[in-house]
Every structure is written in structure tokens, then in C-alpha cells.
N, C-alpha and C. Protein backbone atom coordinates (compact mmCIF):
# COMPACT_ATOMS: atom_id res chain seq x y z
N UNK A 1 200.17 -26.30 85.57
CA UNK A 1 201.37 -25.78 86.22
C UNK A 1 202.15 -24.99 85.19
N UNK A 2 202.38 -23.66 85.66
CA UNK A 2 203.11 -23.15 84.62
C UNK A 2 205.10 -22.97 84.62
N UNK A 3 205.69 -23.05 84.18
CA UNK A 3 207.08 -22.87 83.56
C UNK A 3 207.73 -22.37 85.31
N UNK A 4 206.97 -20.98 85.40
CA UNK A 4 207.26 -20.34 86.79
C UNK A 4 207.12 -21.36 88.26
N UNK A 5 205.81 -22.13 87.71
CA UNK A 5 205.99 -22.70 89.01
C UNK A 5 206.82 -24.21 89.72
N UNK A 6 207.88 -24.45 88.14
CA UNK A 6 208.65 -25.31 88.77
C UNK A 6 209.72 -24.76 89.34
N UNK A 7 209.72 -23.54 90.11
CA UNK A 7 211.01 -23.16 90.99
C UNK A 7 210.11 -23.41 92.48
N UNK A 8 208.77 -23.60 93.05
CA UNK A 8 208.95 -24.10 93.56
C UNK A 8 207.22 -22.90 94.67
N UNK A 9 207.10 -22.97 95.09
CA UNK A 9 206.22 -21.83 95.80
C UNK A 9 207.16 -20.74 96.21
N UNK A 10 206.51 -19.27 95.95
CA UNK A 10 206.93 -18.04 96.13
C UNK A 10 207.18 -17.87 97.38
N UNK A 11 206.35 -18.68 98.61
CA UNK A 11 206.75 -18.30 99.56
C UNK A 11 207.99 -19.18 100.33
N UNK A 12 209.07 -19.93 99.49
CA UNK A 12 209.36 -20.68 99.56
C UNK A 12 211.05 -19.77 99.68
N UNK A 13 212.03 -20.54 101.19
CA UNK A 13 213.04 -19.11 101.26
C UNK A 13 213.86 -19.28 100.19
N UNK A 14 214.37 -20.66 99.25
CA UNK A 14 214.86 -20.36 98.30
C UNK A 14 213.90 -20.59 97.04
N UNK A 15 214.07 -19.30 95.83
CA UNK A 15 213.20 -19.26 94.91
C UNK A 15 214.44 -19.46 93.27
N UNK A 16 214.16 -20.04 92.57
CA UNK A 16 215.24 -19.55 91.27
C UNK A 16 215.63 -18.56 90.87
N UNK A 17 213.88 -18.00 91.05
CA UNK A 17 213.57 -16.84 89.79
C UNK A 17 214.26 -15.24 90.71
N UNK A 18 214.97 -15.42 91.70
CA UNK A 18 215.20 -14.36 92.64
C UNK A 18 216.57 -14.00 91.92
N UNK A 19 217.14 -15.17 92.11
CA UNK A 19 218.54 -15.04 90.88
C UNK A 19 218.70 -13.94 90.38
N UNK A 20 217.61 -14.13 88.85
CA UNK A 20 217.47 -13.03 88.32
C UNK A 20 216.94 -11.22 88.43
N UNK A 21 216.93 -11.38 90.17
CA UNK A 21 216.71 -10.12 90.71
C UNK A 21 217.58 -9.69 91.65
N UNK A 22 219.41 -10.63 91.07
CA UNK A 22 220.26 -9.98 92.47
C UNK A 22 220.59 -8.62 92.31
N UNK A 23 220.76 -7.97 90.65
CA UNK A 23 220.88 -6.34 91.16
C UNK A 23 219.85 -5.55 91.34
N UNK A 24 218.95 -6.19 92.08
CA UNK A 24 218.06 -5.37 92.87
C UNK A 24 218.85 -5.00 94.40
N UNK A 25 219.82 -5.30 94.46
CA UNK A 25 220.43 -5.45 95.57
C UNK A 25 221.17 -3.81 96.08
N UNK A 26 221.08 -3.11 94.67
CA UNK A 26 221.42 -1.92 95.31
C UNK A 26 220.44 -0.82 95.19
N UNK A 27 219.49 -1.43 95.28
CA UNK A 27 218.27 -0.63 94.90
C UNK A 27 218.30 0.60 96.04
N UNK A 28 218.71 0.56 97.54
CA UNK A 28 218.74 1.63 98.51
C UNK A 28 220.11 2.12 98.61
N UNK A 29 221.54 1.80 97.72
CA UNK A 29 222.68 2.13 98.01
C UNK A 29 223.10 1.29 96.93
N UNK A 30 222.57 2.31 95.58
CA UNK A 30 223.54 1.90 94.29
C UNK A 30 224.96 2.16 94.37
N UNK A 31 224.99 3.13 94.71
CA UNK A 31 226.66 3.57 94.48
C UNK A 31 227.88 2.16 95.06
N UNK A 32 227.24 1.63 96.17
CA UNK A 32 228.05 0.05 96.44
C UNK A 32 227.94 -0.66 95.53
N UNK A 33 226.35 -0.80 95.67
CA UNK A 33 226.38 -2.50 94.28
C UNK A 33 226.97 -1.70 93.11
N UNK A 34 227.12 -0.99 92.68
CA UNK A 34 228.03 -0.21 91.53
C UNK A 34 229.61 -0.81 91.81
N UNK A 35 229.84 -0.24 92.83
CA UNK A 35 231.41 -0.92 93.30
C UNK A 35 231.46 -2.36 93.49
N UNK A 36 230.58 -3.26 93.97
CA UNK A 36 230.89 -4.47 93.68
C UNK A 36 230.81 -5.08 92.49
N UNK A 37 229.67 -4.74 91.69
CA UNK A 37 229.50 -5.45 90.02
C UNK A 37 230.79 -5.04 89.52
N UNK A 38 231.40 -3.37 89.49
CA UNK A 38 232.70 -3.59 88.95
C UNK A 38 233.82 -4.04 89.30
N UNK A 39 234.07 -4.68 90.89
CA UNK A 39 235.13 -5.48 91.11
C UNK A 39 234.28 -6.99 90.69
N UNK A 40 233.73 -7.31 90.85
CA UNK A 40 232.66 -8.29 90.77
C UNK A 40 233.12 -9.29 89.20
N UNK A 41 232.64 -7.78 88.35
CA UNK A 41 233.09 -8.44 87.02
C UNK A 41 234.61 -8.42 86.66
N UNK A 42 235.36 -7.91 86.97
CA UNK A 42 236.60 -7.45 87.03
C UNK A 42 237.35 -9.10 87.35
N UNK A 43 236.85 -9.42 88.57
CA UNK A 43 237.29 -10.56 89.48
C UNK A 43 236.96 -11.97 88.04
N UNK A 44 235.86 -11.85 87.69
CA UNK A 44 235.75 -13.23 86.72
C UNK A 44 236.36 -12.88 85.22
N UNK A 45 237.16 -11.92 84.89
CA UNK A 45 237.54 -11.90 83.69
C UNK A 45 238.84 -13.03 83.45
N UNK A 46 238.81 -13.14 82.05
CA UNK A 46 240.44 -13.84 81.82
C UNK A 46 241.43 -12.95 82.70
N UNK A 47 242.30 -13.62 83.47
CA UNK A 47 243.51 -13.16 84.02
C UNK A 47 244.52 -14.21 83.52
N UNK A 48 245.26 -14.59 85.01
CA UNK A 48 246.30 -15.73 85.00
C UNK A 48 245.26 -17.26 84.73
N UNK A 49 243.90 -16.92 85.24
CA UNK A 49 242.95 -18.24 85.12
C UNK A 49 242.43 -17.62 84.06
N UNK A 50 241.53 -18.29 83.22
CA UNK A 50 240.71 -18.16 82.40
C UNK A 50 238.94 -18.23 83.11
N UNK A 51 238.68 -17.41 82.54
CA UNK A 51 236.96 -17.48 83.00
C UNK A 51 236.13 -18.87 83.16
N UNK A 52 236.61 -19.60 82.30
CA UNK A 52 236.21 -21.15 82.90
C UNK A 52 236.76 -21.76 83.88
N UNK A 53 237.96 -21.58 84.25
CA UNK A 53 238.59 -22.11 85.40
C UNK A 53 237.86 -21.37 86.72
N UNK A 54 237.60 -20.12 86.55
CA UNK A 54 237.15 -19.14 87.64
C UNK A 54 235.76 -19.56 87.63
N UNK A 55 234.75 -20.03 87.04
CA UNK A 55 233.57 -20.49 86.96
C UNK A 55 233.68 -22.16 87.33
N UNK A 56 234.42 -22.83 87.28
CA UNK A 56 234.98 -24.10 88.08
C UNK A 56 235.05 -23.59 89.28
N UNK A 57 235.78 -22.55 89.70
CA UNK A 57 236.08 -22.66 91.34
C UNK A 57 235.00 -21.92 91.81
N UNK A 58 234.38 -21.11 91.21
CA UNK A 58 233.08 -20.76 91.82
C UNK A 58 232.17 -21.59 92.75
N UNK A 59 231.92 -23.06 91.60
CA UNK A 59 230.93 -23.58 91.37
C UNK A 59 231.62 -24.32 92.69
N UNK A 60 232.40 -24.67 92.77
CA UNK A 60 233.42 -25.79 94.13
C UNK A 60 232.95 -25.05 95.25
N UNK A 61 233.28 -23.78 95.68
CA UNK A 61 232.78 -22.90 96.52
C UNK A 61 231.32 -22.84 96.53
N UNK A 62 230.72 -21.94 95.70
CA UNK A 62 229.18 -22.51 95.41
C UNK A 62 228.83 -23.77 96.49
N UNK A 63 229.12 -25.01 96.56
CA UNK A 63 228.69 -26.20 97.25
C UNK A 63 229.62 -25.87 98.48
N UNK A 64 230.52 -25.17 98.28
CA UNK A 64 230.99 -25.72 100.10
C UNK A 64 230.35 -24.81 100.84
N UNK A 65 230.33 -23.55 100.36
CA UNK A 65 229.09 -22.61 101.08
C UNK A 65 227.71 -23.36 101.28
N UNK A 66 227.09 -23.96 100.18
CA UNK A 66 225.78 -24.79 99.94
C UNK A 66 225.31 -23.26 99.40
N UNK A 67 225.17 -22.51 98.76
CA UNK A 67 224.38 -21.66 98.00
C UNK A 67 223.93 -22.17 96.94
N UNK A 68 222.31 -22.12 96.65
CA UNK A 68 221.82 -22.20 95.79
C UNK A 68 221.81 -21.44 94.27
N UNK A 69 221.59 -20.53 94.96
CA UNK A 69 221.74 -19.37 94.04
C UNK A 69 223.53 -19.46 93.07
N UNK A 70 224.37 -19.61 94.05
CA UNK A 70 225.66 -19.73 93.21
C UNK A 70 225.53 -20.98 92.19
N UNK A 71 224.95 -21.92 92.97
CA UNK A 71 225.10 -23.26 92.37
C UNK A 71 224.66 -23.06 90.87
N UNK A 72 223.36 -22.91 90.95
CA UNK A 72 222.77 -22.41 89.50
C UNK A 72 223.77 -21.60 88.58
N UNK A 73 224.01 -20.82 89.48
CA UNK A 73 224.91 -19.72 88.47
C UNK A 73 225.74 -19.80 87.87
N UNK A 74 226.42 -20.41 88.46
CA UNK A 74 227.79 -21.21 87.97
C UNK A 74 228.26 -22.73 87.47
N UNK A 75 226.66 -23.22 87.60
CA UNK A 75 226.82 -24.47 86.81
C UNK A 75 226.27 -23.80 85.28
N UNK A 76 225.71 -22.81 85.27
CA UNK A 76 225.31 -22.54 84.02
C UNK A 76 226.32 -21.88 83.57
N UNK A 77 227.20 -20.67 84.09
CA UNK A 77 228.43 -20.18 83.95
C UNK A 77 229.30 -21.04 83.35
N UNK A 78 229.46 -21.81 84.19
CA UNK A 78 230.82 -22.80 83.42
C UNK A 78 230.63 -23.55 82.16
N UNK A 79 229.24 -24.15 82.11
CA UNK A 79 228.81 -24.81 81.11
C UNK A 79 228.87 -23.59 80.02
N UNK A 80 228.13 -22.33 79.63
CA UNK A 80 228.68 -21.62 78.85
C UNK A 80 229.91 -21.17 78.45
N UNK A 81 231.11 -21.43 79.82
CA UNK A 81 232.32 -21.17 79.24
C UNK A 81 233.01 -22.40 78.50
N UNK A 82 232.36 -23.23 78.59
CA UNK A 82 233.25 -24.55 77.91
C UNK A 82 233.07 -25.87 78.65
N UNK A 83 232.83 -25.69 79.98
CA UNK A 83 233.18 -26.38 80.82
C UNK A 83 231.91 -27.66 80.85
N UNK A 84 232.29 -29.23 80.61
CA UNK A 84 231.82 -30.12 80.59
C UNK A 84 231.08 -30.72 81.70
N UNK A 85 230.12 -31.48 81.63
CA UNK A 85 229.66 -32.13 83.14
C UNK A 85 230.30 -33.02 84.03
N UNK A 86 231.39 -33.38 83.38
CA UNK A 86 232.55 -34.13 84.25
C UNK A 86 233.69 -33.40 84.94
N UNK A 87 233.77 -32.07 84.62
CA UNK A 87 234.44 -30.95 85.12
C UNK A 87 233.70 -30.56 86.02
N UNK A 88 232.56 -30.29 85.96
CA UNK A 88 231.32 -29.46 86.78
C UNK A 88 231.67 -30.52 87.97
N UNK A 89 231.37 -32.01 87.80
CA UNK A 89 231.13 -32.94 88.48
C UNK A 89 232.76 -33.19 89.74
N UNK A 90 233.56 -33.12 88.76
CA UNK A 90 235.11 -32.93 89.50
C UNK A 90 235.00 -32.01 90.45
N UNK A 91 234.84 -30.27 89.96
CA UNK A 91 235.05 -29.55 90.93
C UNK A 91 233.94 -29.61 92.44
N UNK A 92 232.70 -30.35 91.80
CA UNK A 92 231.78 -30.74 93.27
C UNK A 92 232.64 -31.48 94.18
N UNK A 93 233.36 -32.31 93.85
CA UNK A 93 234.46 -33.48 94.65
C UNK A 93 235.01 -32.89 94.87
N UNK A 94 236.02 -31.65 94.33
CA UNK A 94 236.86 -31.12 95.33
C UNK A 94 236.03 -30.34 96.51
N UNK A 95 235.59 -29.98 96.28
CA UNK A 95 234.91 -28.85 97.11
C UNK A 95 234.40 -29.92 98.35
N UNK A 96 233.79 -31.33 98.07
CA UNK A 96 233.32 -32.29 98.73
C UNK A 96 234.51 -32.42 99.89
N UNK A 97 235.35 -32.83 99.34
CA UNK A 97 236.85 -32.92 99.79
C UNK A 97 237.16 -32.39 100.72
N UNK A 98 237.54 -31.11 100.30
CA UNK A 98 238.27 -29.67 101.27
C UNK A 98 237.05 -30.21 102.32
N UNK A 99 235.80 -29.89 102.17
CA UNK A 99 234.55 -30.04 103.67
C UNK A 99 234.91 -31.01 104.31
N UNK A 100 235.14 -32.53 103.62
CA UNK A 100 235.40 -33.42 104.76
C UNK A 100 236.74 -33.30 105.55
N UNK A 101 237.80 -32.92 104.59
CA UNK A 101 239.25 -33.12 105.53
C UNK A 101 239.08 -31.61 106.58
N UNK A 102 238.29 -30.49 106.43
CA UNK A 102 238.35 -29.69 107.29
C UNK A 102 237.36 -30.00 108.70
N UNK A 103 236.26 -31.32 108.32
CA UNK A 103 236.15 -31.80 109.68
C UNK A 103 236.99 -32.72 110.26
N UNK A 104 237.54 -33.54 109.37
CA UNK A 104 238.24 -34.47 109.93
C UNK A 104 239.23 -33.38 110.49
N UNK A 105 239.96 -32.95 109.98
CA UNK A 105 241.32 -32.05 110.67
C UNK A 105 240.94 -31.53 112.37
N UNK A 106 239.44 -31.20 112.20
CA UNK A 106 238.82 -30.67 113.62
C UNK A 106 239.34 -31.55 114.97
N UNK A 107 239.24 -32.56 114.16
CA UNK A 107 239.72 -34.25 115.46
C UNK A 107 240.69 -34.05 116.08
N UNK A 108 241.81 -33.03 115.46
CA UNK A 108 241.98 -33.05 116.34
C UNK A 108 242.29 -31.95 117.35
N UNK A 109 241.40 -31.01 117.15
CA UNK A 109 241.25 -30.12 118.31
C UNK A 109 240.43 -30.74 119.52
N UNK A 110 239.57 -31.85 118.45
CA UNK A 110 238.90 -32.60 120.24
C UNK A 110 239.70 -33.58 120.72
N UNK A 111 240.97 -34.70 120.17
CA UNK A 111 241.89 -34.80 120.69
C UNK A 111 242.50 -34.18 121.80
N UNK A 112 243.02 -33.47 121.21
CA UNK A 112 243.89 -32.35 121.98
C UNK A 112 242.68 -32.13 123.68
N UNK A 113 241.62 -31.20 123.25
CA UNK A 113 240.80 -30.58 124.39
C UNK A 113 240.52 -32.28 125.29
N UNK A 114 240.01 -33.27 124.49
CA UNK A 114 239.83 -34.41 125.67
C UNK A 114 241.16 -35.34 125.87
N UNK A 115 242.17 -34.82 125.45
CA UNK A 115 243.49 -34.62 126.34
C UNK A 115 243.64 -34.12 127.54
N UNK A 116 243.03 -33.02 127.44
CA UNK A 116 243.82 -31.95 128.34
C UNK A 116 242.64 -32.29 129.52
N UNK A 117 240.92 -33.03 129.27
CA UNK A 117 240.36 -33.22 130.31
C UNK A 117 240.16 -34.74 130.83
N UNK A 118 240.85 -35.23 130.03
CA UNK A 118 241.00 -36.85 130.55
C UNK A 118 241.47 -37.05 132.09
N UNK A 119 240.78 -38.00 132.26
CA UNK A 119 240.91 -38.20 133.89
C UNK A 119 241.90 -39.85 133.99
């Protein structure tokens, strides 16, 4: 088994090694992926957050989306910016968080709707 094939079979819909082929993405309409890499990178620089904080909330997002691809990215992201595995591990919990209280919060729109059809 070689190095390559612990991401998993090629024909497989998520791959690792694709990661490293997202700016292939403007391969038919560079002039966009041009405009996004430079808001793109723009967006993760030091600002009012610091690039590790912005690679924390990535990574939180990352899981509430469930992207793979982010996940990787930004657990390696953050870990290069500083960021520890108990940080990494924190911002999974928030992100855990926000998902559950935004179903729970749902309750009560079905409240409400088997309100309104209660017999």
C-alpha cells in the first residue's frame, strides 16, 4: 500500500489528495478564482482577529457544514498558526453546540405548527 493510498480509493467522492487541487477550480474562468483567492486571502489575514482565531472559526464552521476538505485544512491551518489540540477540540464543541441548539430552537416551530393543527 502506498502513502497515496491511505486517502482512500480514487473513485471514492471524498479524496484528500483533491485538496491539493482546489485551484484547479478556475481552470475554465480564472479571472473569478483570481477574485476569490484575493478576497479569499485577504479574508484570513491578521485584522481585528488574528489568523489563528480565523483558522479556529474556520475549523468550527468546517464541522457544522461537515466539509471534509475544510476540516483538513484548517485543522492543519490552525495547528500551524499556534493553535493547540484543545483549542482545535473547543472550537469542534462550539460548532457542535450552535447545530444542536439550532435544532432544538426548530421545536419550536413544530410547537407552534401542531398548535395551530391540534384537534
Amino acid at each position: 500500500m502506498s502513502d497515496d493510498d491511505s486517502a482512500g480509493p480514487r473513485d471514492a467522492y471524498y479524496d484528500a489528495r483533491d485538496l491539493a487541487r482546489f485551484g484547479e477550480i478556475g481552470a475554465h474562468r480564472p479571472e473569478l478564482a483570481e477574485k476569490f483567492f484575493a478576497w479569499y486571502g485577504a479574508v484570513f489575514e491578521d485584522g481585528a482577529l488574528s489568523a489563528r482565531e480565523k483558522a479556529l472559526i474556520a475549523l468550527a464552521v468546517a464541522h457544522a457544514i461537515q466539509c471534509p476538505y475544510c476540516i483538513d485544512a484548517y485543522s492543519k491551518g490552525a495547528l500551524e498558526k499556534g493553535a493547540d489540540l484543545e483549542q482545535l477540540t473547543e472550537a469542534v464543541h462550539v460548532a457542535a453546540a450552535i447545530r444542536g441548539g439550532a435544532s432544538l430552537v426548530h421545536g419550536i416551530q413544530m410547537r407552534n405548527h401542531a398548535d395551530k393543527i391540534s384537534m
